[in-house]
N, C-alpha and C. Protein backbone atom coordinates (compact mmCIF):
# COMPACT_ATOMS: atom_id res chain seq x y z
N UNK A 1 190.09 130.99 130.87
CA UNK A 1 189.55 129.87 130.12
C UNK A 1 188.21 130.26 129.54
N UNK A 2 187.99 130.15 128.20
CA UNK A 2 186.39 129.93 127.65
C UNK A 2 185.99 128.65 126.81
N UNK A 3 184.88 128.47 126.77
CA UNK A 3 184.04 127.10 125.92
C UNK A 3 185.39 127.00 124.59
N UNK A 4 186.25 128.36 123.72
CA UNK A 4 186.36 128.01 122.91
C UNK A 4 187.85 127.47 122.94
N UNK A 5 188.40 127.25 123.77
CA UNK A 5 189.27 126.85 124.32
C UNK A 5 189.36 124.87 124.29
N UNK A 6 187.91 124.53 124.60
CA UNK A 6 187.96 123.53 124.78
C UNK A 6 188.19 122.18 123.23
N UNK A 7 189.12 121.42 123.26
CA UNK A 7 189.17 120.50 122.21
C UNK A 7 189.49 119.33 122.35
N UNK A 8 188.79 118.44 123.20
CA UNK A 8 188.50 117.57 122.91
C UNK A 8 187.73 116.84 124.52
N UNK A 9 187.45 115.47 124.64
CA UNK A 9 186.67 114.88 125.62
C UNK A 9 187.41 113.51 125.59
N UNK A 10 188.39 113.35 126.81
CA UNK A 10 188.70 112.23 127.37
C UNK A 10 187.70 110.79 127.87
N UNK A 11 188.16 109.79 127.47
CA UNK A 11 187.33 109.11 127.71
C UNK A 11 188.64 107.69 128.51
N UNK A 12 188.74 107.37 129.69
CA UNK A 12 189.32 106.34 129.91
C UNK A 12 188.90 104.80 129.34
N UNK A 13 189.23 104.14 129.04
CA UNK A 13 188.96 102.10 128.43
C UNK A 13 189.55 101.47 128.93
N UNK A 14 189.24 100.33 129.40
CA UNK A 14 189.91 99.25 129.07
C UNK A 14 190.80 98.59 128.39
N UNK A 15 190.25 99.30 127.04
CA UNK A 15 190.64 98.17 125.83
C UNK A 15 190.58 99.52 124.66
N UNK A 16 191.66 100.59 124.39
CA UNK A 16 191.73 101.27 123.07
C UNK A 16 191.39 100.49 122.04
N UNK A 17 191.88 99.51 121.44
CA UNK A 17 191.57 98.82 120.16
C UNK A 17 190.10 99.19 120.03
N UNK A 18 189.48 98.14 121.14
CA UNK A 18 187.82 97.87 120.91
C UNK A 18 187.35 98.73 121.23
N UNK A 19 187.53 100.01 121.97
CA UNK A 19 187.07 101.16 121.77
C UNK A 19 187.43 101.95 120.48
N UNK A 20 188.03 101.52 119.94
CA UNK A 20 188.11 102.41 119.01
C UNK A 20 187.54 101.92 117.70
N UNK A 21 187.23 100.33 117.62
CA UNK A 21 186.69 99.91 116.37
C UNK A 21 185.26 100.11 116.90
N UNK A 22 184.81 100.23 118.32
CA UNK A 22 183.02 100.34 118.14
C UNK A 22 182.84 102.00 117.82
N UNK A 23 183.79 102.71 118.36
CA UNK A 23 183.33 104.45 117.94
C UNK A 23 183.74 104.24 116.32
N UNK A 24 184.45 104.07 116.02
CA UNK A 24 184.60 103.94 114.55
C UNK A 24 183.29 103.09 113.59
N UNK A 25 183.12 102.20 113.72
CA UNK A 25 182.08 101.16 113.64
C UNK A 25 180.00 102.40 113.76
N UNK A 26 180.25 102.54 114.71
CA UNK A 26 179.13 103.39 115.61
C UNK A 26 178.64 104.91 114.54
N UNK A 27 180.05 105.53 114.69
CA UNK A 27 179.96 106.98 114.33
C UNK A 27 181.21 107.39 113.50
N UNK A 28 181.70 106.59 112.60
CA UNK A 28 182.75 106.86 111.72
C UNK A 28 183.88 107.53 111.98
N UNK A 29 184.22 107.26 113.49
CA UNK A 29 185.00 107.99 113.78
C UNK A 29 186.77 107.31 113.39
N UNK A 30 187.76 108.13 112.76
CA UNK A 30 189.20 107.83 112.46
C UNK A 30 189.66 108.36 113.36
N UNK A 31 191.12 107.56 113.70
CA UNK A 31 192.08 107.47 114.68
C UNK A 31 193.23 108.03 114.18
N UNK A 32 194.41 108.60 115.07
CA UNK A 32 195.35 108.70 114.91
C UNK A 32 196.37 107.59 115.92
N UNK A 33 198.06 108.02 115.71
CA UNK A 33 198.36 106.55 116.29
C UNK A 33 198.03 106.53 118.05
N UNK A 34 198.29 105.09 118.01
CA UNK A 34 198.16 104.77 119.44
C UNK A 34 199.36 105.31 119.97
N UNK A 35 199.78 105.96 121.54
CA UNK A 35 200.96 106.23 121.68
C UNK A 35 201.35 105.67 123.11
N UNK A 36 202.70 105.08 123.59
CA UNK A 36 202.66 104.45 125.02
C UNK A 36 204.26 105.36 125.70
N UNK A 37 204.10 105.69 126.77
CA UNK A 37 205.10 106.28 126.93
C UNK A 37 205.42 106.60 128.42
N UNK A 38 206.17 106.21 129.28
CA UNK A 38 206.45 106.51 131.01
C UNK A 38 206.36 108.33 130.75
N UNK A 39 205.45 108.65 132.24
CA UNK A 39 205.45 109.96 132.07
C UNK A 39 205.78 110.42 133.44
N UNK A 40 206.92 110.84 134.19
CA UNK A 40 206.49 111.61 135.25
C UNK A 40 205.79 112.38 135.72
N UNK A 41 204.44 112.35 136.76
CA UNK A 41 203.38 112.65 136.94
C UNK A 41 203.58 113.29 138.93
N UNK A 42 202.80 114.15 138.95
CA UNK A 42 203.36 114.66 140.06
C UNK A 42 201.70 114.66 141.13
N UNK A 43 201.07 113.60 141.72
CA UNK A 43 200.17 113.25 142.18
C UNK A 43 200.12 114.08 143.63
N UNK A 44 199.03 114.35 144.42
CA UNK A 44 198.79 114.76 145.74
C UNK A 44 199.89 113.70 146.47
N UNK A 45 200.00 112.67 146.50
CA UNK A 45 201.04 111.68 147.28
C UNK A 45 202.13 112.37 147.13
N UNK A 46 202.52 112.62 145.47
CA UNK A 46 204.27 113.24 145.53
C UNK A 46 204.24 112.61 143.86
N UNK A 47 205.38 112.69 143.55
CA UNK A 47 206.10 112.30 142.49
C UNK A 47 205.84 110.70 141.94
N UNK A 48 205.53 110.35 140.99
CA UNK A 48 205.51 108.92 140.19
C UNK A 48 205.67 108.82 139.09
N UNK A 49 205.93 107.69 138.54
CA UNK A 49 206.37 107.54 136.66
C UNK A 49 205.46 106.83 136.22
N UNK A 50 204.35 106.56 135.77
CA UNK A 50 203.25 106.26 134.96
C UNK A 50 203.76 105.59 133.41
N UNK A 51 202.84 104.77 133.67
CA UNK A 51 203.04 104.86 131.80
C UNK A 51 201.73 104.72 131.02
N UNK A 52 201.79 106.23 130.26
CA UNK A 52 200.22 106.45 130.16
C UNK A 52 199.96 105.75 128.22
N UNK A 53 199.25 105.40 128.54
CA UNK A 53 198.37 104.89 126.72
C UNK A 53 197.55 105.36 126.16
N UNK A 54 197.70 106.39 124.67
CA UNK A 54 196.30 106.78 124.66
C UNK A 54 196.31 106.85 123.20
N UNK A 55 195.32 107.39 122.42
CA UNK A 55 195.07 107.56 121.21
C UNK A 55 193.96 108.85 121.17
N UNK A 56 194.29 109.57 119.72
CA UNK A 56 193.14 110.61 119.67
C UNK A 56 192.97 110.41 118.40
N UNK A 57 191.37 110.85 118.31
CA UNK A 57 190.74 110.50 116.73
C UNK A 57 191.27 111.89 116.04
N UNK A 58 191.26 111.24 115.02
CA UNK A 58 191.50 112.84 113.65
C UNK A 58 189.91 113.21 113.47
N UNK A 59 189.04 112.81 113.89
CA UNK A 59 188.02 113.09 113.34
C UNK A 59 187.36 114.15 114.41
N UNK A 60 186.95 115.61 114.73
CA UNK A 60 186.32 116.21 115.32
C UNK A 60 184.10 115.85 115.23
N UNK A 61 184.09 116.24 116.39
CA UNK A 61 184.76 116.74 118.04
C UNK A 61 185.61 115.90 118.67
N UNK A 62 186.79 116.29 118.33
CA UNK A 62 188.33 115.16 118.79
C UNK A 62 188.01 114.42 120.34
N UNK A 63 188.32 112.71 120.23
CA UNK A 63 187.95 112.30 121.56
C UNK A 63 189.48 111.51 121.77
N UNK A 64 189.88 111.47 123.11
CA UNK A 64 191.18 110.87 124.02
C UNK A 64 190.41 109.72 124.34
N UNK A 65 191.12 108.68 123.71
CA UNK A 65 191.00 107.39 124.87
C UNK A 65 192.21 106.92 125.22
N UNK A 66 191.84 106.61 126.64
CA UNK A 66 193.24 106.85 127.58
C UNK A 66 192.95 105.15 128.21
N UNK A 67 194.16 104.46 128.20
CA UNK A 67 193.94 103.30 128.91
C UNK A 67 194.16 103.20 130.35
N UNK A 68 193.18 102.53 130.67
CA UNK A 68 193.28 102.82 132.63
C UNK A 68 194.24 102.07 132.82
N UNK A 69 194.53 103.17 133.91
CA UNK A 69 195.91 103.01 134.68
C UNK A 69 195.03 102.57 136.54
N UNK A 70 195.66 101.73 136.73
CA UNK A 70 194.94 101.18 137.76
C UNK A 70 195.29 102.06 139.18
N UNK A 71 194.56 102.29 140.23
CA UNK A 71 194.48 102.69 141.39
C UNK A 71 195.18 104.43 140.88
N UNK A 72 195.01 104.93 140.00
CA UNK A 72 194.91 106.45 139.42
C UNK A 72 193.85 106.73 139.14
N UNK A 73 194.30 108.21 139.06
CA UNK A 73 192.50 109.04 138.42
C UNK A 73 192.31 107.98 137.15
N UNK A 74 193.53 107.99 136.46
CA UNK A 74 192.87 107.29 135.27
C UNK A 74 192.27 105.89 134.99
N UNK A 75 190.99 106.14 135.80
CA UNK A 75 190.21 104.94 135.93
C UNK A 75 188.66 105.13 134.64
N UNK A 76 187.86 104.45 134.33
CA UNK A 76 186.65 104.60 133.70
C UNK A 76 185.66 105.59 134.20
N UNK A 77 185.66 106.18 133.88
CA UNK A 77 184.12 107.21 134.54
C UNK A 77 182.96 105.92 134.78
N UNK A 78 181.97 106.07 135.83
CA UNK A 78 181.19 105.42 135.89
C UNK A 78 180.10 105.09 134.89
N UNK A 79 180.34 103.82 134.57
CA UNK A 79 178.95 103.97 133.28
C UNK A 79 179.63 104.04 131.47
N UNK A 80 180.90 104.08 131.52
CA UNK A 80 181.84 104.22 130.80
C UNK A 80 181.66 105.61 130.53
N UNK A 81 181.10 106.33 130.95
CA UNK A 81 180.97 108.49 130.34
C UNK A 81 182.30 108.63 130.31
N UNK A 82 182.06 110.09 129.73
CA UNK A 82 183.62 111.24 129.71
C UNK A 82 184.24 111.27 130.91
N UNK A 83 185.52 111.34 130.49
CA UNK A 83 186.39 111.50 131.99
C UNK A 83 186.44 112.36 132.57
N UNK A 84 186.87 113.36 131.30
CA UNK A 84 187.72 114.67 131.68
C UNK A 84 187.16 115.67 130.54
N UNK A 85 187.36 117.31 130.67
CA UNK A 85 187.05 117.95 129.21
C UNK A 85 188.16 118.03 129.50
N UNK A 86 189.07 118.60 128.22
CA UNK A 86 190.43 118.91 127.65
C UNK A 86 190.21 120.48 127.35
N UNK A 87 190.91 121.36 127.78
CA UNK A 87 190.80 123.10 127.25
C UNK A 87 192.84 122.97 127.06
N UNK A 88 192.51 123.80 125.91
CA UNK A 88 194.21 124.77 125.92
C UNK A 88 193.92 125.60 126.87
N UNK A 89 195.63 125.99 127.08
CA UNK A 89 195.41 126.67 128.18
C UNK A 89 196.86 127.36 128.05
N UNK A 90 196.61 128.98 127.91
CA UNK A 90 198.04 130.02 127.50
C UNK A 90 198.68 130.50 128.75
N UNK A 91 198.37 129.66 130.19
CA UNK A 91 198.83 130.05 131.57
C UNK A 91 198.15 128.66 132.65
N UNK A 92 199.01 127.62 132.43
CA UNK A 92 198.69 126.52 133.41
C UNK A 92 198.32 126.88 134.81
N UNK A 93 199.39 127.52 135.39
CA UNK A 93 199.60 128.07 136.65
C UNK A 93 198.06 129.20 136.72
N UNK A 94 197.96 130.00 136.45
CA UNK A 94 196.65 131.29 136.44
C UNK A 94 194.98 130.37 136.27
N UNK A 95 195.02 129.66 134.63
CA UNK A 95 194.09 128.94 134.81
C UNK A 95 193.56 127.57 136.08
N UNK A 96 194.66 127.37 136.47
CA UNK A 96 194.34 126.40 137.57
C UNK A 96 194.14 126.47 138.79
N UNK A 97 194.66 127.85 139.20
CA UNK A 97 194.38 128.64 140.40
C UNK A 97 192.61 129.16 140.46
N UNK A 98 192.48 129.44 138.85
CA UNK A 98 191.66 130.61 138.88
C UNK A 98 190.47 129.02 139.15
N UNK A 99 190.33 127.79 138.37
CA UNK A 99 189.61 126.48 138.63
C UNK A 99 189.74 126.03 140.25
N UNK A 100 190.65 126.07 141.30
CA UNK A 100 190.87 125.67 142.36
C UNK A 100 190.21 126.82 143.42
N UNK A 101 190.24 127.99 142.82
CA UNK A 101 189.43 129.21 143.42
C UNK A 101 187.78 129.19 143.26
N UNK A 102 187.40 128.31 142.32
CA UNK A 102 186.11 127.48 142.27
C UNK A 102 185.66 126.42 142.60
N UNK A 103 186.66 125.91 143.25
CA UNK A 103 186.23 124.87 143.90
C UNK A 103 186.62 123.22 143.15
N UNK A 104 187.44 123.57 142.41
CA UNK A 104 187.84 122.67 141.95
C UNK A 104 189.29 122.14 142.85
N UNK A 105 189.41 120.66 142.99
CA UNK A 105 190.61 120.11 143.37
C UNK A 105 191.83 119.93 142.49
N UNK A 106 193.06 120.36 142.99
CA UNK A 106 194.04 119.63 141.88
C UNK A 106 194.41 118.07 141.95
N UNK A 107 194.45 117.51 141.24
CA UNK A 107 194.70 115.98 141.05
C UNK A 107 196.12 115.98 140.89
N UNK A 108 196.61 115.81 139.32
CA UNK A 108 198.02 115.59 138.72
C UNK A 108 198.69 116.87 137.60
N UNK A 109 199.29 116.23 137.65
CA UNK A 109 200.09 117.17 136.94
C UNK A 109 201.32 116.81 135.91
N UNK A 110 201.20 117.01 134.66
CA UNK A 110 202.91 116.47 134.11
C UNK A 110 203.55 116.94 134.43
N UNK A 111 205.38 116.16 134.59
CA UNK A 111 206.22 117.02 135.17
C UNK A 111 206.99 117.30 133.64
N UNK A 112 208.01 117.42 133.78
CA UNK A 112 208.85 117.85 132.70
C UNK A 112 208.64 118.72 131.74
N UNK A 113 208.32 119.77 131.96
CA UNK A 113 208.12 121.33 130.93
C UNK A 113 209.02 121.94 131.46
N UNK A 114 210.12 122.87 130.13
CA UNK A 114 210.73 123.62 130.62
C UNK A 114 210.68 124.63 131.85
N UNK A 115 209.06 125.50 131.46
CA UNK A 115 208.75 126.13 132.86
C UNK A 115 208.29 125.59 133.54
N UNK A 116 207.83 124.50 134.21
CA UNK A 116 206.64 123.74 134.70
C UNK A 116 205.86 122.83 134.13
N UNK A 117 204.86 122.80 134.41
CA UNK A 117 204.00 121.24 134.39
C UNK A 117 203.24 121.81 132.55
N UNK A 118 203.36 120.68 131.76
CA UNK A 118 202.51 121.30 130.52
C UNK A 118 201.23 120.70 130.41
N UNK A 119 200.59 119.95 131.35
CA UNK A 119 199.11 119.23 131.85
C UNK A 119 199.26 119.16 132.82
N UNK A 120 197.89 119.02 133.50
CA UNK A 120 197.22 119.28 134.93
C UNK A 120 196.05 118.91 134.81
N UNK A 121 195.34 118.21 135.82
CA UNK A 121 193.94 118.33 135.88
C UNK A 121 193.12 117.96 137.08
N UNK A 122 192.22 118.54 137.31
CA UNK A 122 191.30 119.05 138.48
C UNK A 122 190.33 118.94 138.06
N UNK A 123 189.42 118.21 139.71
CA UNK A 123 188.21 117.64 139.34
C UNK A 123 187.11 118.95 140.43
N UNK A 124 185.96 118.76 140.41
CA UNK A 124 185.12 119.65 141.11
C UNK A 124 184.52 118.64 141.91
N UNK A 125 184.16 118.72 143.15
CA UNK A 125 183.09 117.82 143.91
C UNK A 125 182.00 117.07 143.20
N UNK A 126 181.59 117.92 142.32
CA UNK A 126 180.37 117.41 141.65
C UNK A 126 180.80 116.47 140.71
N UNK A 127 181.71 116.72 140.06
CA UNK A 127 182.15 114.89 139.34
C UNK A 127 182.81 116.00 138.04
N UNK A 128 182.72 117.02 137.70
CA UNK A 128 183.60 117.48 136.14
C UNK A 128 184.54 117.61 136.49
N UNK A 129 185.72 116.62 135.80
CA UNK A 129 186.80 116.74 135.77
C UNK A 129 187.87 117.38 134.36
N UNK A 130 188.61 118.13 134.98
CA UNK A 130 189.34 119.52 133.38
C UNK A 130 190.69 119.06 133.51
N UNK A 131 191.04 118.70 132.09
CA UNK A 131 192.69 118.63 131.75
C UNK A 131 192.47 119.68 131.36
N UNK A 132 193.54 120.68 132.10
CA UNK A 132 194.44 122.10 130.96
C UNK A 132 195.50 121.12 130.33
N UNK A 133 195.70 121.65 129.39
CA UNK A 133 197.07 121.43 128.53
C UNK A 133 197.39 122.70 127.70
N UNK A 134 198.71 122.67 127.84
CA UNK A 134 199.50 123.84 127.38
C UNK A 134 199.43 124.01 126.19
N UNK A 135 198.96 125.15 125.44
CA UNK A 135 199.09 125.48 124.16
C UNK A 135 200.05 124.93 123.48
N UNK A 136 201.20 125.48 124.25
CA UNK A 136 202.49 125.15 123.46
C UNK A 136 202.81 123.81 122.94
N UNK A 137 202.17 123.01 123.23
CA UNK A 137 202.08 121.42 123.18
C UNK A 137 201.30 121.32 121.73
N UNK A 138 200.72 121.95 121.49
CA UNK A 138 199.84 121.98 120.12
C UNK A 138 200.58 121.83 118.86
N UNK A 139 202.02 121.85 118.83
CA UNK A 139 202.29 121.65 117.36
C UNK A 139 202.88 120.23 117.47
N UNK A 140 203.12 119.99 118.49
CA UNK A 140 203.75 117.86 119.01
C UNK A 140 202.35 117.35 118.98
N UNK A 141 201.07 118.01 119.44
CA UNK A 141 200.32 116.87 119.75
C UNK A 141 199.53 116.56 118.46
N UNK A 142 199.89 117.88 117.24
CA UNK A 142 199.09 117.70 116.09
C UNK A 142 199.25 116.57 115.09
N UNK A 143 201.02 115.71 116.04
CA UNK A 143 201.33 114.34 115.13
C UNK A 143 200.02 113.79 115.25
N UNK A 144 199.91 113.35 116.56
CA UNK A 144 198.52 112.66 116.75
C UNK A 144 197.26 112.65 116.24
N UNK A 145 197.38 114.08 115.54
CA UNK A 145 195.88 113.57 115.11
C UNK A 145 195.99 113.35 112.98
N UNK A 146 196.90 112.66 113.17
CA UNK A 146 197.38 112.48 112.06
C UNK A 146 196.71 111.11 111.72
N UNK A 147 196.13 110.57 110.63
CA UNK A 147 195.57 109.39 110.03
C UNK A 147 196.36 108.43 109.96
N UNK A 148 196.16 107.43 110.81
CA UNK A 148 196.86 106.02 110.82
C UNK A 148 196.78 105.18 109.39
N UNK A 149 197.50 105.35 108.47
CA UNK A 149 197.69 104.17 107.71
C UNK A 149 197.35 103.25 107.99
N UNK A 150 196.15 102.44 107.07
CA UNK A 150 195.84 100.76 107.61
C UNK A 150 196.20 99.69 106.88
């Protein structure tokens, strides 16, 4: 993993809409669509089906707002801050070992990738928490940052 790896900064809400008209409003930031979808998620407990909500801006430095999912990681950072950083990542399995060999914890994980999990993310004691996501995911997730028609 390096800095240039990293693209984008998760942010959990409440409320996507109104988060997204005050960052828009604030700092001109444009959206791509909102997306809702059950995800099998593979938690320290074991196995669960989620249904995660999120949206990403077209506008760089690209930001995730993710709607909280209650009694999950995906809760608000304290203070409303960043959740998570987001890095690609060309070896889920290597990069997450090589983060857990630092002291980082594993949290979750997506299930359903042909080889394995194509997101993961691990937090450190100290409070930074890292989504890897799989490169390979980069030409599906580029719908998203596609300009919402208004």
């Amino acid at each position: 993993m390096k800095a240039a790896d990293q693209f984008h900064l998760g942010i959990v809400v409440d409320d996507i809409a109104e988060s997204q008209a005050r960052l828009t409003g604030l700092l001109g930031y444009e959206w791509g669509m909102t997306i809702e979808s059950p995800v099998p998620v593979e938690l320290p407990s074991g196995p669960v089906e989620l249904t995660l909500r999120l949206s990403y801006s077209v506008t760089e430095p690209r930001l995730e707002l993710v709607q909280e999912v209650a009694d999950t990681l995906w809760t608000p950072a304290r203070n409303g801050g960043v959740h998570h950083l987001g890095f690609w990542s060309e070896d889920l399995a290597a990069d997450g070992a090589e983060l857990v060999g630092s002291g980082f914890e594993h949290e979750a994980s997506g299930l359903g990738g042909p080889d394995g999990p194509m997101w993961s993310y691990f937090r450190h004691p100290a409070g930074t928490r890292i989504e890897l996501v799989s490169r390979a995911l980069l030409p599906v997730m580029g719908a998203l940052w596609t300009p919402v028609e208004s």
